[in-house]
C-alpha atoms as a PDB file:
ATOM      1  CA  UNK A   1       0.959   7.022  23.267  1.00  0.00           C
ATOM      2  CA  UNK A   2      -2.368   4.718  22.595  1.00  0.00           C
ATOM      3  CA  UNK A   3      -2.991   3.473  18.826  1.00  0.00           C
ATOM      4  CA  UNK A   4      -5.991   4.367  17.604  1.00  0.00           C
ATOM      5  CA  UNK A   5      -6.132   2.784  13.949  1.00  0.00           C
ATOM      6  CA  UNK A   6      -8.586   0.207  13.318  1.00  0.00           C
ATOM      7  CA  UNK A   7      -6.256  -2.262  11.789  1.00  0.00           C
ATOM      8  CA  UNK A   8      -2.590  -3.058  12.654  1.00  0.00           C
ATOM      9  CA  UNK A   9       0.166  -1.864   9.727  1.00  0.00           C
ATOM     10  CA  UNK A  10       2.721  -2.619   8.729  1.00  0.00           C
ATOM     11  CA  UNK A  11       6.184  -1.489   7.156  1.00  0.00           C
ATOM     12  CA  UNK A  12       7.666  -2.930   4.720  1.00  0.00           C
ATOM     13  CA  UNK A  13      11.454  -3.860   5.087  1.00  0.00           C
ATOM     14  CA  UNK A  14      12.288  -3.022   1.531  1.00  0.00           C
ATOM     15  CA  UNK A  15      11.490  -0.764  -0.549  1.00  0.00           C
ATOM     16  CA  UNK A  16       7.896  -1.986  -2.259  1.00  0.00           C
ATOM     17  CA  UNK A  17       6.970   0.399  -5.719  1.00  0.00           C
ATOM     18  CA  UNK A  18       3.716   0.307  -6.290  1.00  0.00           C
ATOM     19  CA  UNK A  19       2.032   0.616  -9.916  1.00  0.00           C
ATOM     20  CA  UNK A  20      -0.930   2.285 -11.273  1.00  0.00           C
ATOM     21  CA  UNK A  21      -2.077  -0.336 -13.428  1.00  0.00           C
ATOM     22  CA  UNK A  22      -4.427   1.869 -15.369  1.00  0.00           C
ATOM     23  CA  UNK A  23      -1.455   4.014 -16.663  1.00  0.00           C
ATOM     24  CA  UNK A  24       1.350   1.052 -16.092  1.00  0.00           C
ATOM     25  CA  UNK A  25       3.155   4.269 -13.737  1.00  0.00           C
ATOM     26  CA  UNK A  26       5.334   3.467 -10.822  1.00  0.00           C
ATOM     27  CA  UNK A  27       3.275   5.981  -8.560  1.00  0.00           C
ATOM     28  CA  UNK A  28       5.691   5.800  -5.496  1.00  0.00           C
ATOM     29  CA  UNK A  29       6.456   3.064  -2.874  1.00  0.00           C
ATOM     30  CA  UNK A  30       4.624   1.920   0.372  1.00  0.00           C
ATOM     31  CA  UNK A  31       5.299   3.520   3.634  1.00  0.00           C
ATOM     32  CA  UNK A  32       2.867   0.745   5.645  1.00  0.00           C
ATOM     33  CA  UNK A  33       0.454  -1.650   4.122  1.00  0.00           C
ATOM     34  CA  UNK A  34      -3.000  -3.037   6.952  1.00  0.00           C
ATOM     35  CA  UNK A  35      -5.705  -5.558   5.631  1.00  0.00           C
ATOM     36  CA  UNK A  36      -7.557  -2.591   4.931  1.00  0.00           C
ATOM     37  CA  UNK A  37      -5.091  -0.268   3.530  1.00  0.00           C
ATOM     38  CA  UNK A  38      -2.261   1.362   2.676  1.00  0.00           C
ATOM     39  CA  UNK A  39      -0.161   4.658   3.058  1.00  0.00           C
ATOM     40  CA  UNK A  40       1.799   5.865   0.333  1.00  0.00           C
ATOM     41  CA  UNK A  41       5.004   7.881  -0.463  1.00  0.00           C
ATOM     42  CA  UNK A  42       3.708   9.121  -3.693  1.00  0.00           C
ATOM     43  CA  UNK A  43       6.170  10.725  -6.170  1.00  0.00           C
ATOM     44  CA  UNK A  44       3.826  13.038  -7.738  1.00  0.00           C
ATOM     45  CA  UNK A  45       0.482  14.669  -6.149  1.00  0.00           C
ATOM     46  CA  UNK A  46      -2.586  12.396  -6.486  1.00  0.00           C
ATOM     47  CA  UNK A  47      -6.132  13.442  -7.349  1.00  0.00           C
ATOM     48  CA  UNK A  48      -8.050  14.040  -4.070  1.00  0.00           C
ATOM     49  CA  UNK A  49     -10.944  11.393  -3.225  1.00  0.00           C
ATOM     50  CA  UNK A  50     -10.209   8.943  -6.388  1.00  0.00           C
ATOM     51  CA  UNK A  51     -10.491   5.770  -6.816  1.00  0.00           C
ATOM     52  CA  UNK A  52      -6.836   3.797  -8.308  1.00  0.00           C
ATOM     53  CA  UNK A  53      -6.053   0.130  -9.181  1.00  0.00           C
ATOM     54  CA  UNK A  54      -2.960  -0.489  -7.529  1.00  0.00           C
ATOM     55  CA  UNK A  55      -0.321  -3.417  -7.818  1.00  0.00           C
ATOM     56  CA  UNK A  56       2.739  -4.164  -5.647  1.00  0.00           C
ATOM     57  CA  UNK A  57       4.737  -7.249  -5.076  1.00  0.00           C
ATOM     58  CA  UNK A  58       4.275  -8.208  -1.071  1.00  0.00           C
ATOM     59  CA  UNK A  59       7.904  -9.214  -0.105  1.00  0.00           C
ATOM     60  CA  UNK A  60       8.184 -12.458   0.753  1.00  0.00           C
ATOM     61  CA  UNK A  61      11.460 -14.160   1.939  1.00  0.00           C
ATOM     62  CA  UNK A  62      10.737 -17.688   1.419  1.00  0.00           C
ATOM     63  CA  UNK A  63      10.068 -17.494  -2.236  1.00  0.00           C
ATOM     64  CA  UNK A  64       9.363 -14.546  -5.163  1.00  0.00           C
ATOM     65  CA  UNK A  65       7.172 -11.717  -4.508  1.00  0.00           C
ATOM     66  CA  UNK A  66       3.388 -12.241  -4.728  1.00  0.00           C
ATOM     67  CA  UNK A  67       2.075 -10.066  -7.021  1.00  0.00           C
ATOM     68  CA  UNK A  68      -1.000  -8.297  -5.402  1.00  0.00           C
ATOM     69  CA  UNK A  69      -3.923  -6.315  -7.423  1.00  0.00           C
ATOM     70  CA  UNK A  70      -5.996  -4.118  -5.283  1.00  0.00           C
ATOM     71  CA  UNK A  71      -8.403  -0.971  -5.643  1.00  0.00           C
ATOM     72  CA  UNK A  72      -8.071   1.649  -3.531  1.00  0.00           C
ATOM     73  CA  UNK A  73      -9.767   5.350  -2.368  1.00  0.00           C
ATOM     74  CA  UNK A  74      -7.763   8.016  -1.848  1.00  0.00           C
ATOM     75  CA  UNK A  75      -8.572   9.249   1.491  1.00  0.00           C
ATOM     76  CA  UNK A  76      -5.981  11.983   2.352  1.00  0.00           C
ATOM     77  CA  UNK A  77      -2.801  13.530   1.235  1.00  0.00           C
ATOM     78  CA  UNK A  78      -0.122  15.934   1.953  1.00  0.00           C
ATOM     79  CA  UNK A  79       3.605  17.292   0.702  1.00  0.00           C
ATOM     80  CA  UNK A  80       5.919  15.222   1.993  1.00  0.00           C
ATOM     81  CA  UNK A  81       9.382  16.550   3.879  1.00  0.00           C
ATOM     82  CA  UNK A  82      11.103  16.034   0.647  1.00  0.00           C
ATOM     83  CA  UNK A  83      10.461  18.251  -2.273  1.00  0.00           C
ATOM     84  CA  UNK A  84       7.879  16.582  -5.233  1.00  0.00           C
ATOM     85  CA  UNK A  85       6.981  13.164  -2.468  1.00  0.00           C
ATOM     86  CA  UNK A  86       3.715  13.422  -1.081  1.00  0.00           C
ATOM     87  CA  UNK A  87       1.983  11.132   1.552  1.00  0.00           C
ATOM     88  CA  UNK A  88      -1.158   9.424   0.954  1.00  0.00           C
ATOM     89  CA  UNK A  89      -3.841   7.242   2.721  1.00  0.00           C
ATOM     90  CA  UNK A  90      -5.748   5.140   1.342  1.00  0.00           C
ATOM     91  CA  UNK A  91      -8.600   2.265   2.174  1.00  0.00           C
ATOM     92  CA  UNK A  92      -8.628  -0.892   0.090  1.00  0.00           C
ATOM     93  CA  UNK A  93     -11.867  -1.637  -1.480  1.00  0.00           C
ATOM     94  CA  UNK A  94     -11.361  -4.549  -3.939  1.00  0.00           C
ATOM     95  CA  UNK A  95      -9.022  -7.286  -3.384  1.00  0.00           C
ATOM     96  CA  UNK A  96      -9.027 -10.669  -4.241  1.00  0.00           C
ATOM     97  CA  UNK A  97      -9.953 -12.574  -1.000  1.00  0.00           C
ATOM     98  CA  UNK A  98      -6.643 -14.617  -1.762  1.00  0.00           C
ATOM     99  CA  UNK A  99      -5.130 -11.358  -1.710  1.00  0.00           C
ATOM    100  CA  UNK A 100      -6.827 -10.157   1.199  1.00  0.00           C
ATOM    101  CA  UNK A 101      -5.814 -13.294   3.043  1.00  0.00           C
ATOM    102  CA  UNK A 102      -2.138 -12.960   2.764  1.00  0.00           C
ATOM    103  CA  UNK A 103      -1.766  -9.840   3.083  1.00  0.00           C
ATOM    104  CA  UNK A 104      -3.394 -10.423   6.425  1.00  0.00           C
ATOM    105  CA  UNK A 105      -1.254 -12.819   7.385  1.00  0.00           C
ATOM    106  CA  UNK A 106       1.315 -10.952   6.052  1.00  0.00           C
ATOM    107  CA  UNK A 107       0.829  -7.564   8.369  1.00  0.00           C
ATOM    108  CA  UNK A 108       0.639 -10.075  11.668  1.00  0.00           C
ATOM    109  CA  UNK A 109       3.749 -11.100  10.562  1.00  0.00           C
ATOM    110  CA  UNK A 110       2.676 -14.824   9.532  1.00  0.00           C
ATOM    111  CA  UNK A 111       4.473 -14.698   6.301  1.00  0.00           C
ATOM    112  CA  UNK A 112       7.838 -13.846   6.264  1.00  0.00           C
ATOM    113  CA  UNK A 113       9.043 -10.300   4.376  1.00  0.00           C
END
């Protein structure tokens, strides 16, 4: 089967929670992060079309966890397999071009996680 996303993803290969730092909420963890964005196991239903300020450490093996800080639209959801998860897409639209850089790297697999 032929890929047809615009950016490469990728999964993490442990479990990343990701915060809503608005509300200081653990909102769920990442299913598969791209440079420009992200899909998440959500543990609650998310507003539909909203935008969130998001922050997760990227796993990195050769020292801590970066903390990253990144905005993101909600572009589509759905009820997960498993009662009260959802899945959610979403496209990055702030970052830090620090940020942006490493988790670019990141996803090609440059950086170690």
């Amino acid at each position: 089967m032929r890929e047809h996303r615009r950016s490469k993803r990728r999964d993490p290969e442990v479990p990343v929670h990701v915060v809503n730092t608005m509300t200081g909420e653990t909102i769920g963890q990442i299913g598969n992060l791209s440079p420009d964005g992200m899909m998440l196991i959500a543990n609650r239903e998310l507003r539909a079309d909203a935008l969130y300020q998001f922050s997760f450490p990227l796993p990195i093996h050769s020292h801590a966890p970066i903390e990253i800080e990144v905005g993101m639209h909600e572009q589509w959801s759905e009820p997960a397999s498993v009662p009260g998860q959802y899945w959610a897409g979403f496209r990055i639209v702030s970052m830090s071009a620090e940020d942006q850089e490493l988790l670019a790297e990141w996803v090609e697999g440059g950086v170690n996680a």
